[in-house]
N, C-alpha and C. Protein backbone atom coordinates (compact mmCIF):
# COMPACT_ATOMS: atom_id res chain seq x y z
N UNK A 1 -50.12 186.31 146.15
CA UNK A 1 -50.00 187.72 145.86
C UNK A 1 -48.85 187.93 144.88
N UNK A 2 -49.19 189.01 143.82
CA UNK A 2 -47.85 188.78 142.60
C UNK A 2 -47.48 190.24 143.44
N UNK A 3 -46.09 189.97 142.66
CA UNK A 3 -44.86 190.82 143.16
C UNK A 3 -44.91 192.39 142.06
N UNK A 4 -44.44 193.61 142.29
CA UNK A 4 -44.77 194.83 141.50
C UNK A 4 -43.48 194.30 140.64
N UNK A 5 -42.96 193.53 140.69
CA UNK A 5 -41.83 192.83 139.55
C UNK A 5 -42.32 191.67 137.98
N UNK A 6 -42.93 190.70 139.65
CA UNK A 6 -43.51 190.03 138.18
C UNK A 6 -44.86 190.54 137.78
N UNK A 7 -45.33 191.31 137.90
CA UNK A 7 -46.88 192.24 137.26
C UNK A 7 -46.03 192.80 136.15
N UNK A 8 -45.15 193.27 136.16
CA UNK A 8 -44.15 193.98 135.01
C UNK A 8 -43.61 193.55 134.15
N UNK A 9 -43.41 192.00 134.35
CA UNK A 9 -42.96 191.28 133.75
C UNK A 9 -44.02 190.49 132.79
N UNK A 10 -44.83 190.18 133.39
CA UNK A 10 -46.43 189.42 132.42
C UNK A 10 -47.08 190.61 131.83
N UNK A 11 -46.49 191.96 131.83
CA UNK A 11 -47.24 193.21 130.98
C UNK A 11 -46.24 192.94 130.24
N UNK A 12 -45.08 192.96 130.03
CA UNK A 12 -44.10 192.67 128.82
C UNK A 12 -44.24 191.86 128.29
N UNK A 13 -44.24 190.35 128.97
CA UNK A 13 -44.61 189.83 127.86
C UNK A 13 -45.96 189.31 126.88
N UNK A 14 -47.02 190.19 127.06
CA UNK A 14 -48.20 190.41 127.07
C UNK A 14 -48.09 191.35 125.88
N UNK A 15 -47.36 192.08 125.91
CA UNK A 15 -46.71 193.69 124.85
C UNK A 15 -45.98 193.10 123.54
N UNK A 16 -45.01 192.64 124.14
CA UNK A 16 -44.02 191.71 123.60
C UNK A 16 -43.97 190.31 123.12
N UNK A 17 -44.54 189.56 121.97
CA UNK A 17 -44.25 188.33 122.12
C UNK A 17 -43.23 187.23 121.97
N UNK A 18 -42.09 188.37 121.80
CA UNK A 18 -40.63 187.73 121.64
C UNK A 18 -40.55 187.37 123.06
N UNK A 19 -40.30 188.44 124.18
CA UNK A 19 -40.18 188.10 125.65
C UNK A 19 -40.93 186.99 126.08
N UNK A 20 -42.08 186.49 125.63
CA UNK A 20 -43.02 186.00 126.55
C UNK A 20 -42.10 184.55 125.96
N UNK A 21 -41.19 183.83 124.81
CA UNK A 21 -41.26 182.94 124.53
C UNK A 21 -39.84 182.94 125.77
N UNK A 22 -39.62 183.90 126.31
CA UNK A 22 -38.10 183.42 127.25
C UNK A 22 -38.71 183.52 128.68
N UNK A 23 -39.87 182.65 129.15
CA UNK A 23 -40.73 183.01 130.73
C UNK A 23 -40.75 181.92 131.11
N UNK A 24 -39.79 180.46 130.82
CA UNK A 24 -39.93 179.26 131.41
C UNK A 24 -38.60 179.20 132.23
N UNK A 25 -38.76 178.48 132.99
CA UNK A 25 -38.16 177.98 134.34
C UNK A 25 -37.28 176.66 134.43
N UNK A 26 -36.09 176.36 135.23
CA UNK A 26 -36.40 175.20 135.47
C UNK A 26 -36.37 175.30 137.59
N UNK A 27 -36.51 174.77 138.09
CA UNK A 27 -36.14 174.55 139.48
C UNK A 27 -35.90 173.40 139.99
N UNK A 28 -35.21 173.33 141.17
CA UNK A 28 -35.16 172.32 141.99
C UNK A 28 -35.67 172.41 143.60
N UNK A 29 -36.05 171.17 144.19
CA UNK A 29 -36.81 171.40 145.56
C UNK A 29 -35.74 170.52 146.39
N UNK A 30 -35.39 170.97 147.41
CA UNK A 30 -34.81 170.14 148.25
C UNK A 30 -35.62 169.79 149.37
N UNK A 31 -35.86 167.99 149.30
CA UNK A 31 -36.71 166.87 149.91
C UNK A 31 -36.48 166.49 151.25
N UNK A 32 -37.00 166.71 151.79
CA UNK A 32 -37.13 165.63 153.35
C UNK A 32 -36.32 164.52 153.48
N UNK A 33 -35.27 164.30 153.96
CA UNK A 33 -34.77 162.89 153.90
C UNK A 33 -35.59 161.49 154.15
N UNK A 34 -37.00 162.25 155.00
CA UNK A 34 -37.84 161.03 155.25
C UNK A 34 -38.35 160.38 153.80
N UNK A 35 -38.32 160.96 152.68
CA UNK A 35 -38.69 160.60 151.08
C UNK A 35 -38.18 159.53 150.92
N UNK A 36 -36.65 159.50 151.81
CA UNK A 36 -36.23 157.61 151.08
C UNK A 36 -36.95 156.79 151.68
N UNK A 37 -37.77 156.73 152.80
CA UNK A 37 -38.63 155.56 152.97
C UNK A 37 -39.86 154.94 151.85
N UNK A 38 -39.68 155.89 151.56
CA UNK A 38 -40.99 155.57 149.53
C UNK A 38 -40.27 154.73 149.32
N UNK A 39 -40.64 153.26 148.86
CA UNK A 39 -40.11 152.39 148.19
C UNK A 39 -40.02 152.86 146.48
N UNK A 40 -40.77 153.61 146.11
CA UNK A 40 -40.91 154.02 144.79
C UNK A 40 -39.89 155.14 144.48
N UNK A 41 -39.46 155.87 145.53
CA UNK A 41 -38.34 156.88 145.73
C UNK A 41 -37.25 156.48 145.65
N UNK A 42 -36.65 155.51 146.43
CA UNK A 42 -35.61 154.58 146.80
C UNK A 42 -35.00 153.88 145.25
N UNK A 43 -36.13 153.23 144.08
CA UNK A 43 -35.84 152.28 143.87
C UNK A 43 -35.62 153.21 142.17
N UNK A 44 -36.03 154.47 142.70
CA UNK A 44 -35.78 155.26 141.32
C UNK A 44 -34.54 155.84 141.61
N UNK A 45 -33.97 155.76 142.38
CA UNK A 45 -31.92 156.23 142.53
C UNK A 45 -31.50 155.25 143.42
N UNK A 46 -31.31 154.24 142.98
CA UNK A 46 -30.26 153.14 143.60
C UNK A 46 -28.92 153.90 143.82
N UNK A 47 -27.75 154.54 143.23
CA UNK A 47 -27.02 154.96 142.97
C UNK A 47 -26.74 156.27 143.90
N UNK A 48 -27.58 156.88 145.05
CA UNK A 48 -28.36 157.89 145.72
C UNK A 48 -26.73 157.13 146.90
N UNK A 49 -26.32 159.01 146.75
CA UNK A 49 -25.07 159.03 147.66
C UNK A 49 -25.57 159.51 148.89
N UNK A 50 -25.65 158.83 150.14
CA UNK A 50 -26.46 159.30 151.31
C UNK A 50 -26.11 160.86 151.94
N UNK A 51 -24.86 161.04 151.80
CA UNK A 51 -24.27 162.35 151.93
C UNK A 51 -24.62 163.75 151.70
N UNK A 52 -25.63 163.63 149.90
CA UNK A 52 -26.13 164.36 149.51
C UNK A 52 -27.77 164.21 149.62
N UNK A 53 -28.35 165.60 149.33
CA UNK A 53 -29.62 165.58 149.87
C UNK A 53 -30.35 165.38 148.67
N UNK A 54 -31.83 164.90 148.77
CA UNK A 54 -32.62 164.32 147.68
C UNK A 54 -33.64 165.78 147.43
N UNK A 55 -33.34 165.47 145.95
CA UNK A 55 -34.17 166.88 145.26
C UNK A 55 -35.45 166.35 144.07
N UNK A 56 -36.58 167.29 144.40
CA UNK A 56 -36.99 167.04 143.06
C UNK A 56 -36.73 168.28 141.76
N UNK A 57 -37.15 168.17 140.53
CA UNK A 57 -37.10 168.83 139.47
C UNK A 57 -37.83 168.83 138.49
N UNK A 58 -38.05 170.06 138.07
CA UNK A 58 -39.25 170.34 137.57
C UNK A 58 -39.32 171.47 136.36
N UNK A 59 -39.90 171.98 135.60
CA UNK A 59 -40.30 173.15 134.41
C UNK A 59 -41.37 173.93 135.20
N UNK A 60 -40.92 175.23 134.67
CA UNK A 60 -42.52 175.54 135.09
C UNK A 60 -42.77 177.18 134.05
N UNK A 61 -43.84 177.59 133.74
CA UNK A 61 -43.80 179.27 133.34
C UNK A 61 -44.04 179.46 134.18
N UNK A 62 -44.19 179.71 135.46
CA UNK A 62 -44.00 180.38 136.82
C UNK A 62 -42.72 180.68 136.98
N UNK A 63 -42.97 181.86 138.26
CA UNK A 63 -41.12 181.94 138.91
C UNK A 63 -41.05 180.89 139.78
N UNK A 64 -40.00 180.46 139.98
CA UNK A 64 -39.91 179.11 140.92
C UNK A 64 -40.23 179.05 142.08
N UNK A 65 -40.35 180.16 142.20
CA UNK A 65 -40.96 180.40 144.26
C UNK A 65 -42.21 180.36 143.83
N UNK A 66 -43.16 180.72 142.89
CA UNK A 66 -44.50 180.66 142.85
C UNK A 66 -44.69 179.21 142.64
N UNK A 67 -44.10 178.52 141.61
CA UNK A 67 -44.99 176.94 141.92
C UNK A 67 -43.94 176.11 143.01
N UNK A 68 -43.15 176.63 143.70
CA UNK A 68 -42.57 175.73 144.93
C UNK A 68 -43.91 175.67 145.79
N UNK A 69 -45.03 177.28 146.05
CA UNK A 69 -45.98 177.65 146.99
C UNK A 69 -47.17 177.10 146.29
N UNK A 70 -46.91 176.69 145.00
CA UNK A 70 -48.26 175.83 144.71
C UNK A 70 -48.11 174.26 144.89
N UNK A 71 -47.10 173.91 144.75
CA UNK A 71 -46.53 172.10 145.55
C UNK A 71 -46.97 172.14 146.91
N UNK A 72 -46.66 173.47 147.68
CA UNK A 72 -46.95 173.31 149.13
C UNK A 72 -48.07 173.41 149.20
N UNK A 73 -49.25 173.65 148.32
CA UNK A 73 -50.48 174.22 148.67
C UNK A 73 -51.41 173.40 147.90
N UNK A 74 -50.73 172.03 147.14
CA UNK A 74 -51.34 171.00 146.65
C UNK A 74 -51.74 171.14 145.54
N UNK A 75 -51.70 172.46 144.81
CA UNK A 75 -52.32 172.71 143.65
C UNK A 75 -50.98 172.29 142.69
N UNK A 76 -51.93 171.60 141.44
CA UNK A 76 -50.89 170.71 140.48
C UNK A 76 -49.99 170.50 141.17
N UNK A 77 -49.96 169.56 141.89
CA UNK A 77 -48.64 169.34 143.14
C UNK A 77 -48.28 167.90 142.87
N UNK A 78 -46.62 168.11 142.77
CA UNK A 78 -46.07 166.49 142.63
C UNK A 78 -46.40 166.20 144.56
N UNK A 79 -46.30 164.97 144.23
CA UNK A 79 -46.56 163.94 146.03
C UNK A 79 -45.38 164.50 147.07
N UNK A 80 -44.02 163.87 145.96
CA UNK A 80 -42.70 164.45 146.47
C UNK A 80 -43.07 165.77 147.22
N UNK A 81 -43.06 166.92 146.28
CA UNK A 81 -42.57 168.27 146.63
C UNK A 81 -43.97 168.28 147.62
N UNK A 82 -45.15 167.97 147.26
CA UNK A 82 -45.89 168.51 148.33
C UNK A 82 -45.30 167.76 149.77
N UNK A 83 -45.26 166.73 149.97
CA UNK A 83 -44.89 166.06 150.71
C UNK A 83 -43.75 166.42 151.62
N UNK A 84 -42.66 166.41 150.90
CA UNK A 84 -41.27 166.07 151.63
C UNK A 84 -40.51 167.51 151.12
N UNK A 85 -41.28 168.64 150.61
CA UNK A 85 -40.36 169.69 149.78
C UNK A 85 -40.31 170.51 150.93
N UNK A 86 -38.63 170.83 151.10
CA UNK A 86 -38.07 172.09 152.12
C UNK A 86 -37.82 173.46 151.74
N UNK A 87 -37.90 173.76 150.54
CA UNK A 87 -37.15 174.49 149.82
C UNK A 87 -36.45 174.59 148.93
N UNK A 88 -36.14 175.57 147.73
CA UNK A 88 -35.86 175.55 146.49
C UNK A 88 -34.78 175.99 146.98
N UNK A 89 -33.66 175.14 145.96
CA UNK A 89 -32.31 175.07 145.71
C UNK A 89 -31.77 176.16 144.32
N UNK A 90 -31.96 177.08 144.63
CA UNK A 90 -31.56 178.35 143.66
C UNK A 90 -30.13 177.82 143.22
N UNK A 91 -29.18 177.78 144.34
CA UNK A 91 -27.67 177.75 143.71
C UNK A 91 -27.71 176.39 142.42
N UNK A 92 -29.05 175.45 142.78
CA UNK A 92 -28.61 174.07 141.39
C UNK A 92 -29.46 174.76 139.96
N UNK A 93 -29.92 175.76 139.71
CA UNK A 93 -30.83 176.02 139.39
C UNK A 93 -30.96 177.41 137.77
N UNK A 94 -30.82 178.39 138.99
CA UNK A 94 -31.10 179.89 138.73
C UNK A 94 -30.36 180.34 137.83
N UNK A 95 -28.99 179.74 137.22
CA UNK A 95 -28.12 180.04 136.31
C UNK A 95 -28.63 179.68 135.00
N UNK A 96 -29.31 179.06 134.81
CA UNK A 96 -30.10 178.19 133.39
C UNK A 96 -31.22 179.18 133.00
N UNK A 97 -31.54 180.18 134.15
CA UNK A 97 -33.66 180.75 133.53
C UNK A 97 -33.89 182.17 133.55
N UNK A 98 -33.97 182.59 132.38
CA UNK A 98 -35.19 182.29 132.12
C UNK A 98 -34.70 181.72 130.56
N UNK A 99 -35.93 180.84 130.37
CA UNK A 99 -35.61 179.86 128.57
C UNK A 99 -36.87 179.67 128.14
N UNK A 100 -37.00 179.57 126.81
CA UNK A 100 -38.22 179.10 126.03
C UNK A 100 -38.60 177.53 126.67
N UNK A 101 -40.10 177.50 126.12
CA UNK A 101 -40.74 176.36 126.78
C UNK A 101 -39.52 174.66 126.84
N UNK A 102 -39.53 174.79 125.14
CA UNK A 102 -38.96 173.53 124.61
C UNK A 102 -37.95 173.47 125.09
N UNK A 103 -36.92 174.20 126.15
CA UNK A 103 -35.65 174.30 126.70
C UNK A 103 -35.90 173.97 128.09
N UNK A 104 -36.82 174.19 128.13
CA UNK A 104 -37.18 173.87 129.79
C UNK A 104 -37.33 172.78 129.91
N UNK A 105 -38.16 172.22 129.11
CA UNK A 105 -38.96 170.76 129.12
C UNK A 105 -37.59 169.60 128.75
N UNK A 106 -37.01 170.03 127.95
CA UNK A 106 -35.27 168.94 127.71
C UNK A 106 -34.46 169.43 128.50
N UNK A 107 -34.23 170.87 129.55
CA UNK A 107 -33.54 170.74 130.52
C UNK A 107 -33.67 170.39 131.66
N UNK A 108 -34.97 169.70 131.98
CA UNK A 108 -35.74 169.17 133.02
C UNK A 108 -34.95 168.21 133.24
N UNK A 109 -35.33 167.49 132.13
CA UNK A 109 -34.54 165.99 131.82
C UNK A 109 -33.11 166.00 132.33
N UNK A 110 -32.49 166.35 131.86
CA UNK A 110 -30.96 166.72 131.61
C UNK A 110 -30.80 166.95 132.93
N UNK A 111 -30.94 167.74 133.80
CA UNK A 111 -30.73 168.55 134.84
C UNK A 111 -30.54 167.59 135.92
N UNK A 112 -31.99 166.91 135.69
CA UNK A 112 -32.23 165.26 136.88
C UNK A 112 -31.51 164.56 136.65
N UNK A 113 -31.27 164.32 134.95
CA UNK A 113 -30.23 163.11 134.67
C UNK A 113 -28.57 163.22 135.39
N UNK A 114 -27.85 164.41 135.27
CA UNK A 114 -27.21 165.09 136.02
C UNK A 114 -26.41 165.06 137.04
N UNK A 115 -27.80 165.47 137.68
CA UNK A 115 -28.14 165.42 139.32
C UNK A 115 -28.23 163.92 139.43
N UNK A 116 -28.56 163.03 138.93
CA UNK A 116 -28.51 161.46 139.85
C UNK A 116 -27.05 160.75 139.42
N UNK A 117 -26.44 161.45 138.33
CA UNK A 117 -25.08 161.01 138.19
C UNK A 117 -24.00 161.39 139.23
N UNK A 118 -24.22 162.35 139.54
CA UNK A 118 -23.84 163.30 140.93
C UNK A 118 -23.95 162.73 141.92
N UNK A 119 -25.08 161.93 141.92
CA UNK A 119 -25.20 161.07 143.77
C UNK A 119 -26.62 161.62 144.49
N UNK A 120 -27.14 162.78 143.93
CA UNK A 120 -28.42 162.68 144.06
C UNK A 120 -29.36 162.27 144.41
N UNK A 121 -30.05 161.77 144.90
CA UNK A 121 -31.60 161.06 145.06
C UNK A 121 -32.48 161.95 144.09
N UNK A 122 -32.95 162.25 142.89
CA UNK A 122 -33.54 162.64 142.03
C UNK A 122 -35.01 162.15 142.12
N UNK A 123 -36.52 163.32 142.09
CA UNK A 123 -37.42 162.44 141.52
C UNK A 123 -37.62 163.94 140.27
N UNK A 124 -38.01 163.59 138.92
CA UNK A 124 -38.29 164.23 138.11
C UNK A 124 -39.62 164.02 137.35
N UNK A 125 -40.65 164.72 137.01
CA UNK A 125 -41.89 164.12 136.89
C UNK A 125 -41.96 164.32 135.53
């Protein structure tokens, strides 16, 4: 169900095609600790400070609560987030968006890269 916010927001930038190029995202999901049993999880953050909790990260032109509920609902869904995803981590996040596509897609990167320098458990798709 869309929100009487974002209906207002996809009429702008629908009106507008300057706005519509600033409607990308980035987010983060915070993971199940059961995720480090993935050997494929594990072996992609060696460096994974146990202390801190394992996130994935992602782009999206959605708002981030809308494709967190499409990970949970399997649609275009990483394994991770469908899997092991608890909830979106606004505070790592929400300060970066809204950005054009090409900003999203190299702050994806960046963001994970980051985050696993940090101690992280990172998966980024």
């Amino acid at each position: 169900m869309i929100t009487a916010g974002e209906f207002f927001a996809a009429k702008e930038r629908k009106q507008n095609p300057a706005a519509a190029a600033w409607h990308h995202n980035v987010y983060v999901i915070e993971l199940d600790p059961k995720v480090l049993k993935d050997r494929k999880f594990r072996a992609a953050n060696p460096q994974h400070d146990p202390k801190k909790p394992c996130l994935y990260v992602g782009s999206t032109g959605l708002s981030p609560y809308e494709r967190f509920l499409n990970h949970k609902d399997g649609y275009k869904a990483n394994r991770y987030a469908k899997k092991y995803g608890l909830r979106l981590r606004p505070d790592l996040f929400e300060f970066y968006n809204p950005m054009p596509y090409k900003a999203a897609v190299e702050l994806e990167i960046e963001l994970a890269d980051g985050l696993r320098e940090e101690g992280y458990a990172v998966w980024q798709a």
